[in-house]
N, C-alpha and C. Protein backbone atom coordinates (compact mmCIF):
# COMPACT_ATOMS: atom_id res chain seq x y z
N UNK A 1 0.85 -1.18 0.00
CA UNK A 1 0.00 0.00 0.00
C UNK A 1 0.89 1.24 0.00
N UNK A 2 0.58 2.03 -1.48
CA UNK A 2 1.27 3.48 -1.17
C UNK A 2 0.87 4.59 -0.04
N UNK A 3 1.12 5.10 0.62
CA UNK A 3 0.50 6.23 1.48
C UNK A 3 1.18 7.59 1.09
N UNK A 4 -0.02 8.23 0.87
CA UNK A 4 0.24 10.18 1.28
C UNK A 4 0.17 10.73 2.35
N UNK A 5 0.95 11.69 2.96
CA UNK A 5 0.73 12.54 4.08
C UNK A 5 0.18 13.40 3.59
N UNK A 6 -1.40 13.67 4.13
CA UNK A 6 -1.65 15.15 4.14
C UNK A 6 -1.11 15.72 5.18
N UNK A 7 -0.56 17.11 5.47
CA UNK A 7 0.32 17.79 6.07
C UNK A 7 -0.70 18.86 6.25
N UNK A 8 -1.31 19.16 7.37
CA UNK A 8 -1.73 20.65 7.82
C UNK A 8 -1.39 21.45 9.06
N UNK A 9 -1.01 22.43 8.74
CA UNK A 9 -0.43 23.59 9.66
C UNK A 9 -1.82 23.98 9.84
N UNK A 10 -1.65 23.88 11.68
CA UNK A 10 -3.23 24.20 12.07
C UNK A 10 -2.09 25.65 13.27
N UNK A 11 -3.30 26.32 13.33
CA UNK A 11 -3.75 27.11 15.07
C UNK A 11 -4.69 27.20 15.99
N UNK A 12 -4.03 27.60 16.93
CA UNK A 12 -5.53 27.78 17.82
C UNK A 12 -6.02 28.85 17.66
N UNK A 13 -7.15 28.76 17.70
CA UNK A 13 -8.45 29.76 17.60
C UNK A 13 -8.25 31.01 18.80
N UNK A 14 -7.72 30.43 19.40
CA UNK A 14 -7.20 31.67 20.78
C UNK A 14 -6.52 32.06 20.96
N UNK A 15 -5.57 31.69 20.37
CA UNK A 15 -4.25 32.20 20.35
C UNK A 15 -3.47 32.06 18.70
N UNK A 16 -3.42 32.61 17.90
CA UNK A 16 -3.59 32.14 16.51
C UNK A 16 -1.91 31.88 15.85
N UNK A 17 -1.14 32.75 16.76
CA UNK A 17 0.48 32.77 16.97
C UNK A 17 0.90 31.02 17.33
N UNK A 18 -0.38 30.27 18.28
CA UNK A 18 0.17 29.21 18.39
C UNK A 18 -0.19 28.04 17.46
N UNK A 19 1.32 27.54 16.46
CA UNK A 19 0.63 26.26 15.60
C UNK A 19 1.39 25.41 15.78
N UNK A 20 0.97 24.47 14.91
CA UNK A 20 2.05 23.27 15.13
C UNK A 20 1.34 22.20 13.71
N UNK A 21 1.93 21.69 13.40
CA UNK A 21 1.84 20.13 12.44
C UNK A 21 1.20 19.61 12.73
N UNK A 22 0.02 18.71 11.70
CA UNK A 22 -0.62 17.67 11.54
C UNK A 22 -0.09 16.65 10.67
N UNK A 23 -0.28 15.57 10.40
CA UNK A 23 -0.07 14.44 9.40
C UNK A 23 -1.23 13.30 9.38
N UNK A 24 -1.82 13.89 8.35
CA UNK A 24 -3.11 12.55 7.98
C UNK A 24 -2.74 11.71 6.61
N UNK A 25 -2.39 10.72 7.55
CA UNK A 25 -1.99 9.61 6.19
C UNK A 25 -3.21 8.71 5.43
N UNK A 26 -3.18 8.56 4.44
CA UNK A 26 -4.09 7.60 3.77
C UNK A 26 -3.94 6.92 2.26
N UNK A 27 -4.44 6.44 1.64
CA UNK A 27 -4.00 5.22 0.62
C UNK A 27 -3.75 6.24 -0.33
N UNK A 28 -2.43 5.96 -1.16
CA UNK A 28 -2.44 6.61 -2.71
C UNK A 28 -3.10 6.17 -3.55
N UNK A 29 -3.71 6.85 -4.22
CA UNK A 29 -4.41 6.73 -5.38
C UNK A 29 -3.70 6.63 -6.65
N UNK A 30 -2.28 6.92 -6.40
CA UNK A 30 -1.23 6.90 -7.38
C UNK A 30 -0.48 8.01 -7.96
N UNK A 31 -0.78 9.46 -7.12
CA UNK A 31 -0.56 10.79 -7.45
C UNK A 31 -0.84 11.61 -6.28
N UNK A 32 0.03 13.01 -6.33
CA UNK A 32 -0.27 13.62 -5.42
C UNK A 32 -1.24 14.68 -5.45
N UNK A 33 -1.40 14.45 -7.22
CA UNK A 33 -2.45 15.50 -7.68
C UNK A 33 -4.23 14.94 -7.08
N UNK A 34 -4.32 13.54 -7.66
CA UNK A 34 -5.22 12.98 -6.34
C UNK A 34 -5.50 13.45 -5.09
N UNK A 35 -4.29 13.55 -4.47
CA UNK A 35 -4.55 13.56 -2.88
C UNK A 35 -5.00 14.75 -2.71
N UNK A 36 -4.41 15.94 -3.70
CA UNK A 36 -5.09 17.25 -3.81
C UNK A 36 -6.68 17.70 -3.70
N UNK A 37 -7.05 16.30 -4.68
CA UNK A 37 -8.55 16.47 -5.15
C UNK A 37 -9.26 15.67 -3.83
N UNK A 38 -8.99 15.07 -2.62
CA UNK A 38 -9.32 14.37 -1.69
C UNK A 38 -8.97 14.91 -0.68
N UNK A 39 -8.21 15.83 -0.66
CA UNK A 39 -7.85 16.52 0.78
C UNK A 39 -9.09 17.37 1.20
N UNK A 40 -9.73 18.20 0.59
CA UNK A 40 -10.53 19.01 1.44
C UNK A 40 -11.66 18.12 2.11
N UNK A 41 -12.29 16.66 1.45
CA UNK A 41 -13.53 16.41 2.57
C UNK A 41 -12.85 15.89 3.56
N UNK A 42 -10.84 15.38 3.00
CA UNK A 42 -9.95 14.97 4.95
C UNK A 42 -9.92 15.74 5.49
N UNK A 43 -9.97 17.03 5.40
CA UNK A 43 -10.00 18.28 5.72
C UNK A 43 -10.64 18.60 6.77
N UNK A 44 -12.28 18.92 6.41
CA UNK A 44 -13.66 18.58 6.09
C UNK A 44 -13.75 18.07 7.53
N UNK A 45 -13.87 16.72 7.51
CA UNK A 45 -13.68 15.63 8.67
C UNK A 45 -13.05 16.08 10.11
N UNK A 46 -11.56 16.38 9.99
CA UNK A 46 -10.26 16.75 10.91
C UNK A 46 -10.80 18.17 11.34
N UNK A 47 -11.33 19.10 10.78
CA UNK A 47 -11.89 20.23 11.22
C UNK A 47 -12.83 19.54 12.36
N UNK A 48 -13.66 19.27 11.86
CA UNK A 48 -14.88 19.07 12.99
C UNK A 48 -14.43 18.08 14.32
N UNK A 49 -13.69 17.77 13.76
CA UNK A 49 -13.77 16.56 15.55
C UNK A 49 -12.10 17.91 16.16
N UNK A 50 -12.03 18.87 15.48
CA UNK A 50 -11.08 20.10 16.44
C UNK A 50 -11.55 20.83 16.42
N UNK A 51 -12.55 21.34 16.80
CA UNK A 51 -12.86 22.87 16.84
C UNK A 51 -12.19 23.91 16.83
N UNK A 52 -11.20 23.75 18.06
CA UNK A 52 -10.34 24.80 18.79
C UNK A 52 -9.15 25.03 17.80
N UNK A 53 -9.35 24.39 16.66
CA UNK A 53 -8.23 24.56 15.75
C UNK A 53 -8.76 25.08 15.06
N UNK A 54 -7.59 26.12 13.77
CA UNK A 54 -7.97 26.28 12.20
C UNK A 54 -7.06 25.67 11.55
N UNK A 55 -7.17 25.81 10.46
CA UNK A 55 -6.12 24.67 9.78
C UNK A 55 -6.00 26.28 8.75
N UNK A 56 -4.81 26.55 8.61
CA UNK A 56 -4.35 27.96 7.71
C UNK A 56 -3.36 27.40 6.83
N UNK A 57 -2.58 26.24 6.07
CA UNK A 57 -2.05 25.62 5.24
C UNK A 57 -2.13 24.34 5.46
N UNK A 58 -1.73 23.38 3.97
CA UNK A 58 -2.16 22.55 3.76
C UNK A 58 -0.98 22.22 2.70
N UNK A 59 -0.71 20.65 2.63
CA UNK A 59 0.13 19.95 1.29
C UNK A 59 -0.02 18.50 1.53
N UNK A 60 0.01 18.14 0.41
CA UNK A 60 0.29 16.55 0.28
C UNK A 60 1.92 15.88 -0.16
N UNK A 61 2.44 15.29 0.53
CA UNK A 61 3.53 14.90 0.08
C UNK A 61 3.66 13.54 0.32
N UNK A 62 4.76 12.80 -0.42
CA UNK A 62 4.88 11.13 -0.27
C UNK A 62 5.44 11.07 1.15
N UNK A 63 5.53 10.53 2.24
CA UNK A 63 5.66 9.91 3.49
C UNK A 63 7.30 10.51 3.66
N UNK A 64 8.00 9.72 2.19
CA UNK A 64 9.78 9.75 2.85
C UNK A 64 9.97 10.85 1.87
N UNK A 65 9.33 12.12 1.37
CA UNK A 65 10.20 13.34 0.94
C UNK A 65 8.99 14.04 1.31
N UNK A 66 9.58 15.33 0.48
CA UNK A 66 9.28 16.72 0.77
C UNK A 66 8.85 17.21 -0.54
N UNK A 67 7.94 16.30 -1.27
CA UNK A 67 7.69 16.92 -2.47
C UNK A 67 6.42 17.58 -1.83
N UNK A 68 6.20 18.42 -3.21
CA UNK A 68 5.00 19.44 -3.05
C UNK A 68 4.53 19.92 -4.04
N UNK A 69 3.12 19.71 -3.55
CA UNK A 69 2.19 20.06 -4.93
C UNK A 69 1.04 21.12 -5.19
């Protein structure tokens, strides 16, 4: 099984200075342009069960680099 990291730079809602990294992994579809077109309902999802977060960037990259799309 291939996997993508979606990668989101979240903050808190209360303090907006404070962020930090997410990593939501899930099956490749075979591209990262895919994961593009599938990230916002992971998005979508990861929003709601955080409230206290925003999510203010976002990327998909393969697990062992730093590509970006």
């Amino acid at each position: 099984m291939n996997l993508v990291d979606l990668v989101l730079t979240v903050c808190m809602l209360a303090n907006p200075t404070d962020c930090r990294t997410e990593h939501l992994y899930f099956e490749s579809r075979g591209s990262l342009v895919q994961c593009m077109m599938l990230a916002p309902s992971e998005i979508a999802k990861w929003s709601e069960s955080h409230p206290r977060l925003k999510i203010v960037r976002w990327k998909c990259v393969f697990p062992d680099g730093d590509q970006e799309t």
